[in-house]
PDB file of N, CA and C in Angstrom:
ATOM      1  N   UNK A   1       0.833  -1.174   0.000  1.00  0.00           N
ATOM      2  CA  UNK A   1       0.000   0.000   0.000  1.00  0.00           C
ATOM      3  C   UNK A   1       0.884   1.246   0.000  1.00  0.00           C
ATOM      4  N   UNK A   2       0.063   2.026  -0.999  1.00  0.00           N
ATOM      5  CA  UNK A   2       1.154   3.562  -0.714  1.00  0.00           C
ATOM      6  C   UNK A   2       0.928   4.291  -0.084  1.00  0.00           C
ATOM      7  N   UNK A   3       2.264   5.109   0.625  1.00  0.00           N
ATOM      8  CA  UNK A   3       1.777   6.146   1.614  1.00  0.00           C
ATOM      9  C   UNK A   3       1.633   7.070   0.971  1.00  0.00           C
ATOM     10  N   UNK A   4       0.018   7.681   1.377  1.00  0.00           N
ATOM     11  CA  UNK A   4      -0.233   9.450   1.066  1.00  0.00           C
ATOM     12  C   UNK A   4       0.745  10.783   1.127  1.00  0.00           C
ATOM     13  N   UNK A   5       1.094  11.149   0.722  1.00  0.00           N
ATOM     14  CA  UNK A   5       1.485  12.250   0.715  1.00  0.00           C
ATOM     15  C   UNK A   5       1.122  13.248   1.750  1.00  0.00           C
ATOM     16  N   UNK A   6       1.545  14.070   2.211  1.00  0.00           N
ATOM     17  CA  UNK A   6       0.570  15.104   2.783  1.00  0.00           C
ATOM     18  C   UNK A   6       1.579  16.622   3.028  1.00  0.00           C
ATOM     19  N   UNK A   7       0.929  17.596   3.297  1.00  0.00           N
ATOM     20  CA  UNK A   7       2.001  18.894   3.574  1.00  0.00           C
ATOM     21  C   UNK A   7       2.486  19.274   2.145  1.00  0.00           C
ATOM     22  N   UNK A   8       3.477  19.811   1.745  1.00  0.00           N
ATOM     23  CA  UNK A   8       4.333  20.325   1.178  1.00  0.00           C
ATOM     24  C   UNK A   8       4.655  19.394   0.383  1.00  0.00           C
ATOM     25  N   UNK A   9       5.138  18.104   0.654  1.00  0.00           N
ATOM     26  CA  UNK A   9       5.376  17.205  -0.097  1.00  0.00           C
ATOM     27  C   UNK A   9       4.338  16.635  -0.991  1.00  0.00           C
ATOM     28  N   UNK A  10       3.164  16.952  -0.768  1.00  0.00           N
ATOM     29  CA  UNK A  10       2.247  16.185  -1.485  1.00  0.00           C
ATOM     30  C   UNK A  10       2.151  17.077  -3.044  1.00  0.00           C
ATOM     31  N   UNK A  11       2.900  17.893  -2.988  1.00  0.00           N
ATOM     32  CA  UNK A  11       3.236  18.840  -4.517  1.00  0.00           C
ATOM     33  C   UNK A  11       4.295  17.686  -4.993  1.00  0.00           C
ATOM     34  N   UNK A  12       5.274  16.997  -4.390  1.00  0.00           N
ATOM     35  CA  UNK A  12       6.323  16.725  -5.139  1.00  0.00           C
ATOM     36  C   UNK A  12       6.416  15.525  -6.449  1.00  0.00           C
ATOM     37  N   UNK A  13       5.450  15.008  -6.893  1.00  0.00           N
ATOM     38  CA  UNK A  13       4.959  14.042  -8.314  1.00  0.00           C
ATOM     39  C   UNK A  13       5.338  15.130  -9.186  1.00  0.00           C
ATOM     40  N   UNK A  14       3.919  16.327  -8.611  1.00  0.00           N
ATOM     41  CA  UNK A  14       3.504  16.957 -10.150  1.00  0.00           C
ATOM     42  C   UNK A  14       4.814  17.881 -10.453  1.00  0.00           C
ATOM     43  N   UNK A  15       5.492  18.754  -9.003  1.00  0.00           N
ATOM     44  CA  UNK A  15       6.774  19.084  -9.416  1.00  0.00           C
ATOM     45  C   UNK A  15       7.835  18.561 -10.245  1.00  0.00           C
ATOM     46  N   UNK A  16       8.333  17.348 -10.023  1.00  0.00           N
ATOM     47  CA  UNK A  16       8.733  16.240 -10.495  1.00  0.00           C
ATOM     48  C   UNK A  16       8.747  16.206 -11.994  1.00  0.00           C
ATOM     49  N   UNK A  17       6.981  15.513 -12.222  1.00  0.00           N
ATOM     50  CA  UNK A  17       6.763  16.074 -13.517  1.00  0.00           C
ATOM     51  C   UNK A  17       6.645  16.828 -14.603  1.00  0.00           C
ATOM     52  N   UNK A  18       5.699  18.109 -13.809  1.00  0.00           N
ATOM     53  CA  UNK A  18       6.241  19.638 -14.526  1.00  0.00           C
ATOM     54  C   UNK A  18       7.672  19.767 -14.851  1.00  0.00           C
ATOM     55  N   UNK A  19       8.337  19.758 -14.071  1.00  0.00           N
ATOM     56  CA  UNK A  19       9.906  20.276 -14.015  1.00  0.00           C
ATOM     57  C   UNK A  19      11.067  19.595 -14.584  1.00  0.00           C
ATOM     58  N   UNK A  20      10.721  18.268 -14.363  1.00  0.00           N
ATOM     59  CA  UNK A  20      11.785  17.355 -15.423  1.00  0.00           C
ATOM     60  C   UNK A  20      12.644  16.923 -14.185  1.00  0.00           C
ATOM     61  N   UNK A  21      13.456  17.599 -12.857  1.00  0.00           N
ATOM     62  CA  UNK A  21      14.079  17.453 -11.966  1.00  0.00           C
ATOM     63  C   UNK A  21      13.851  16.762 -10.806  1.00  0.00           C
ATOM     64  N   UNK A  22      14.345  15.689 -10.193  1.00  0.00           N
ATOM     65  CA  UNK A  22      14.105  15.228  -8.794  1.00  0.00           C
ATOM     66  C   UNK A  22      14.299  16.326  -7.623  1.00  0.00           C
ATOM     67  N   UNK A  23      13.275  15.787  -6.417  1.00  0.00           N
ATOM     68  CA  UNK A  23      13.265  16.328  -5.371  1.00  0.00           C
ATOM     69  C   UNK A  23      14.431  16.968  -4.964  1.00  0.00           C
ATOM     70  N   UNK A  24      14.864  15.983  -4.907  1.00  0.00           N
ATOM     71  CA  UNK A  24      16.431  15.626  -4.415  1.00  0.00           C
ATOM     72  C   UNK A  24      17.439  16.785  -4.526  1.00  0.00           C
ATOM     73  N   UNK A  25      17.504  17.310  -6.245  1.00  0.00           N
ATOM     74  CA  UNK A  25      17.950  18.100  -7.032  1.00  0.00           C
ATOM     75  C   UNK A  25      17.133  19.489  -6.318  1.00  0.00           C
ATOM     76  N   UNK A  26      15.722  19.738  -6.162  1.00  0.00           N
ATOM     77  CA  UNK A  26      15.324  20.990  -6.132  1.00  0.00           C
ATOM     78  C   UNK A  26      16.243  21.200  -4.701  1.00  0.00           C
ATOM     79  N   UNK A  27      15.821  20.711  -3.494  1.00  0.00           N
ATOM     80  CA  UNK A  27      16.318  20.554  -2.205  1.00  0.00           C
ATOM     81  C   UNK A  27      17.881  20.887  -2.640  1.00  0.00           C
ATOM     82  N   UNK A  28      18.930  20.438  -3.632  1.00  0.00           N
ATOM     83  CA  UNK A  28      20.511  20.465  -2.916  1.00  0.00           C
ATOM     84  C   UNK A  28      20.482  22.400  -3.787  1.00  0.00           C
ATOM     85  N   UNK A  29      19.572  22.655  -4.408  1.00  0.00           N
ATOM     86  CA  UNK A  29      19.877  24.037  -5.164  1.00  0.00           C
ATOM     87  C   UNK A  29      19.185  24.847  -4.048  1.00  0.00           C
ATOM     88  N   UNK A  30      18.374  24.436  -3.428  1.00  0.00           N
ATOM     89  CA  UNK A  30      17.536  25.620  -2.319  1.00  0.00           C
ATOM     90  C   UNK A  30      18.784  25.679  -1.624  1.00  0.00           C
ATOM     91  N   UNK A  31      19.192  24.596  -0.727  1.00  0.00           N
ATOM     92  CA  UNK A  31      20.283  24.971   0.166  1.00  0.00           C
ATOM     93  C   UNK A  31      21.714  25.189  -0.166  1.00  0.00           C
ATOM     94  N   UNK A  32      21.851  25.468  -1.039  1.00  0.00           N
ATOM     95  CA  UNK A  32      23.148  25.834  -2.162  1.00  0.00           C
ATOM     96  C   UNK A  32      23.230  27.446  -2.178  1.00  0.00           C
ATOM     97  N   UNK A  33      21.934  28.164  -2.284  1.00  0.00           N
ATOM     98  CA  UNK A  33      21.744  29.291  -2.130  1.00  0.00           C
ATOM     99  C   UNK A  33      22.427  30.529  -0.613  1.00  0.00           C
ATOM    100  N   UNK A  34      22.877  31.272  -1.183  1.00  0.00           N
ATOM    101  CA  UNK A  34      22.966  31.983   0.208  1.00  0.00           C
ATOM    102  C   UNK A  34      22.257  32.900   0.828  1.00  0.00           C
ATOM    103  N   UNK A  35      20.829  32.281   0.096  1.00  0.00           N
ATOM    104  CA  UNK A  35      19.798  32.645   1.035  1.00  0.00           C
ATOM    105  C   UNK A  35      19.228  32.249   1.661  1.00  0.00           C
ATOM    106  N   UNK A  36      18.670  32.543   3.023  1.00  0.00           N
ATOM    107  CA  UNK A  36      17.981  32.320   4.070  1.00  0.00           C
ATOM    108  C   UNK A  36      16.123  31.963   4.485  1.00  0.00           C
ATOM    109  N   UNK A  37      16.089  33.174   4.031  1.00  0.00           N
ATOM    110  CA  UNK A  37      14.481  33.564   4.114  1.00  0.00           C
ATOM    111  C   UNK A  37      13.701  32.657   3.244  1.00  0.00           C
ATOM    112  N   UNK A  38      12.515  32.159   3.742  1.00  0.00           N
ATOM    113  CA  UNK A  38      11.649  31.454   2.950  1.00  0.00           C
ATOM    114  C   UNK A  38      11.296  32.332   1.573  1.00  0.00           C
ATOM    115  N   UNK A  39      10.696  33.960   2.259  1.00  0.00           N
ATOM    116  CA  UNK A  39       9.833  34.332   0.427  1.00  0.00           C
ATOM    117  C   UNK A  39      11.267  34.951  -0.313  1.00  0.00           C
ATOM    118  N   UNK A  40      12.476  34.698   0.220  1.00  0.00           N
ATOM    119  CA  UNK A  40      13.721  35.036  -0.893  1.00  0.00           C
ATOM    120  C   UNK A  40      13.543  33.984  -1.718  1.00  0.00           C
ATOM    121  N   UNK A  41      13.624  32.652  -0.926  1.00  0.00           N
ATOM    122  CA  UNK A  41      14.214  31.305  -1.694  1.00  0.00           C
ATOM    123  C   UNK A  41      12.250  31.202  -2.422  1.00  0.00           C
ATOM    124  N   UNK A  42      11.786  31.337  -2.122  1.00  0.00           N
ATOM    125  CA  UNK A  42      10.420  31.293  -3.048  1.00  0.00           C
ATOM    126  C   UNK A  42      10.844  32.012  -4.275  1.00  0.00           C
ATOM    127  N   UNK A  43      11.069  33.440  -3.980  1.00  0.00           N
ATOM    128  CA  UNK A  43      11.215  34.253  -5.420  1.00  0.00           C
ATOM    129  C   UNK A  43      12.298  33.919  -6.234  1.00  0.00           C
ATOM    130  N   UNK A  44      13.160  33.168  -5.648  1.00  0.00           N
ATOM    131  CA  UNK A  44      14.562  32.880  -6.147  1.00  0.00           C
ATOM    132  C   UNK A  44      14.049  31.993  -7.456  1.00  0.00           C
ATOM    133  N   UNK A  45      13.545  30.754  -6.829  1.00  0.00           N
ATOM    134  CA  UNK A  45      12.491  29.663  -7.468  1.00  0.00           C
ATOM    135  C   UNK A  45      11.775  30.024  -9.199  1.00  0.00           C
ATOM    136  N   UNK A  46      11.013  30.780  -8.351  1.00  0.00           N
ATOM    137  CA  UNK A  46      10.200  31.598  -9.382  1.00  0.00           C
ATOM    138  C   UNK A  46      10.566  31.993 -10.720  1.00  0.00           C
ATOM    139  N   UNK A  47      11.950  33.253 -10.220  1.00  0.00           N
ATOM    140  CA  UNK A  47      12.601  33.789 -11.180  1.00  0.00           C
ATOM    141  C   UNK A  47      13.189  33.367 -11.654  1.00  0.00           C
ATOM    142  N   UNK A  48      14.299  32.461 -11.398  1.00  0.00           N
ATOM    143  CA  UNK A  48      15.254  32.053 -12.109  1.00  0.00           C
ATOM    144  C   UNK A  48      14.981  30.358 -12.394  1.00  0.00           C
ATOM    145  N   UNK A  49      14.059  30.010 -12.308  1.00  0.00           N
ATOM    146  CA  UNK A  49      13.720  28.705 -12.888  1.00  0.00           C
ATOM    147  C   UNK A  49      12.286  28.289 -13.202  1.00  0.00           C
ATOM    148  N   UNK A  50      11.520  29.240 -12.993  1.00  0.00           N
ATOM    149  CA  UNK A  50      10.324  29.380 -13.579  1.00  0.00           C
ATOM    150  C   UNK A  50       9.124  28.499 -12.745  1.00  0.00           C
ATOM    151  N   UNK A  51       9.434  28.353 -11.833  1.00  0.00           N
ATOM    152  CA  UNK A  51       8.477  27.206 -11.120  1.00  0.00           C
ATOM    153  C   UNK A  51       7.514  28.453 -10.304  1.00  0.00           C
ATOM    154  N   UNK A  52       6.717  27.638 -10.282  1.00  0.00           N
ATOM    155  CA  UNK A  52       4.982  28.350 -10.056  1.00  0.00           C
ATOM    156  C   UNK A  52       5.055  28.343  -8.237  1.00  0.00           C
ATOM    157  N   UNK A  53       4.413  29.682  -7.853  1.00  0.00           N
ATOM    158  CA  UNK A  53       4.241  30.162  -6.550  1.00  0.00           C
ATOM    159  C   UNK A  53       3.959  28.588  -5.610  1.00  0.00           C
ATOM    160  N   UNK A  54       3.065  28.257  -5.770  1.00  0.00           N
ATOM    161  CA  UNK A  54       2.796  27.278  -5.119  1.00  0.00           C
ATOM    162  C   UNK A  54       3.863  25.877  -5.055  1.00  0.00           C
ATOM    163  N   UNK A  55       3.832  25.721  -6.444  1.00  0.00           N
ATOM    164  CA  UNK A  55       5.589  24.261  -6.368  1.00  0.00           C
ATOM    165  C   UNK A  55       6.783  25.109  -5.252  1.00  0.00           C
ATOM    166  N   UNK A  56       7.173  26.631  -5.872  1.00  0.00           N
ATOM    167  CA  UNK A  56       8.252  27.036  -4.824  1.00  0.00           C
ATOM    168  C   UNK A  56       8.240  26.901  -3.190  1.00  0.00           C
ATOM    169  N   UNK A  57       7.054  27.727  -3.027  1.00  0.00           N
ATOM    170  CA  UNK A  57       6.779  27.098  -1.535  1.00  0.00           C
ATOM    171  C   UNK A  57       6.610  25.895  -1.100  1.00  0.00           C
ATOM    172  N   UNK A  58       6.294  24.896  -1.444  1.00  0.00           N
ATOM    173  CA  UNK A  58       6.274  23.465  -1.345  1.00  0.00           C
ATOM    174  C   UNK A  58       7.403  23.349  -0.687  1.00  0.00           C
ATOM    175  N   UNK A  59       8.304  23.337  -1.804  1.00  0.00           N
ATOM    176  CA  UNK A  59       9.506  22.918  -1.798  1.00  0.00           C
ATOM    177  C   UNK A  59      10.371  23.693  -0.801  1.00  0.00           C
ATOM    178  N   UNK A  60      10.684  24.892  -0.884  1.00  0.00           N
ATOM    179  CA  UNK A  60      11.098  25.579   0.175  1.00  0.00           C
ATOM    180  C   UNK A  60      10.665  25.010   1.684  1.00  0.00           C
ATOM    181  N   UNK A  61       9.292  25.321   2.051  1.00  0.00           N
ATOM    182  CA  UNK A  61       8.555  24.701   2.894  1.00  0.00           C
ATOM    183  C   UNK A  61       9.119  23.870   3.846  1.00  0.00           C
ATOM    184  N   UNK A  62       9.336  22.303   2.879  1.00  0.00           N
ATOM    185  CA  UNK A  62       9.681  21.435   2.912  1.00  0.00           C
ATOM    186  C   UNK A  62      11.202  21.256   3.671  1.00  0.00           C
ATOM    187  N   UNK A  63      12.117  21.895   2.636  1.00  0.00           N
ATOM    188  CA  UNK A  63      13.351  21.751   3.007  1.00  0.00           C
ATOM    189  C   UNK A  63      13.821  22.678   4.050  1.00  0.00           C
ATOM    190  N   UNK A  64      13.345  23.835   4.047  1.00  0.00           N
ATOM    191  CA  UNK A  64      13.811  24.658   5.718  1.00  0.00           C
ATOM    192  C   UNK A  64      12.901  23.881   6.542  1.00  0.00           C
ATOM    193  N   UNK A  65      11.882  23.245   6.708  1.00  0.00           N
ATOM    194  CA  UNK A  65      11.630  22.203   7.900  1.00  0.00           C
ATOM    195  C   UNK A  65      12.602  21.232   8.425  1.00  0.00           C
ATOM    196  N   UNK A  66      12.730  20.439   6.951  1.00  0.00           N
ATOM    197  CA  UNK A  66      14.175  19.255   7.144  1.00  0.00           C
ATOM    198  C   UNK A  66      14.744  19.520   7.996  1.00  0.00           C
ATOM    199  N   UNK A  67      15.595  20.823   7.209  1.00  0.00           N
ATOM    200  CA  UNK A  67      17.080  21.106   7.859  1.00  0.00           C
ATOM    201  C   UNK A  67      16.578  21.896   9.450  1.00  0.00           C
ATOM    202  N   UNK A  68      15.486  22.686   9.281  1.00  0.00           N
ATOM    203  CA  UNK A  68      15.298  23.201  11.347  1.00  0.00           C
ATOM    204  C   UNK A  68      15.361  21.550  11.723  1.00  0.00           C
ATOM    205  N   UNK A  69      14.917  20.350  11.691  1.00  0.00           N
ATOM    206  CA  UNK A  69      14.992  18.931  12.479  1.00  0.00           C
ATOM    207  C   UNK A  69      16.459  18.481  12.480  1.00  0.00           C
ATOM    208  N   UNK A  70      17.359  19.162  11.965  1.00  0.00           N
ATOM    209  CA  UNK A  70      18.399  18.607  11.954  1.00  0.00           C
ATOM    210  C   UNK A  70      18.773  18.802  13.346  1.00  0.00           C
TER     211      UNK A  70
END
């Protein structure tokens, strides 16, 4: 049985698909950045790789959660 998705992650198929790129990949370029702030790394997203308000935050979302559990 598969597990549901849920949160932030539950964008990451259609990201995936839209985008051509693994998770994996969006996550090592967010934190590659030397930026901090969630709506920087949102607009960062946006602008320079064209991904839609909602996929950016996902993803952002997502990965400054990760890394605060570290």
């Amino acid at each position: 049985m598969a597990t549901e998705l849920k949160g932030p992650a539950s964008y990451f198929p259609s990201i995936e698909k839209k985008y051509g790129r693994p998770i994996a990949e969006w996550k090592e370029a967010i934190r590659a950045r030397p930026l901090s702030k969630h709506m920087e790394l949102v607009n960062w997203l946006k602008s320079e790789h064209g991904v839609g308000h909602g996929h950016a935050n996902a993803l952002v979302a997502h990965t400054l959660a990760e890394d605060a559990g570290k």
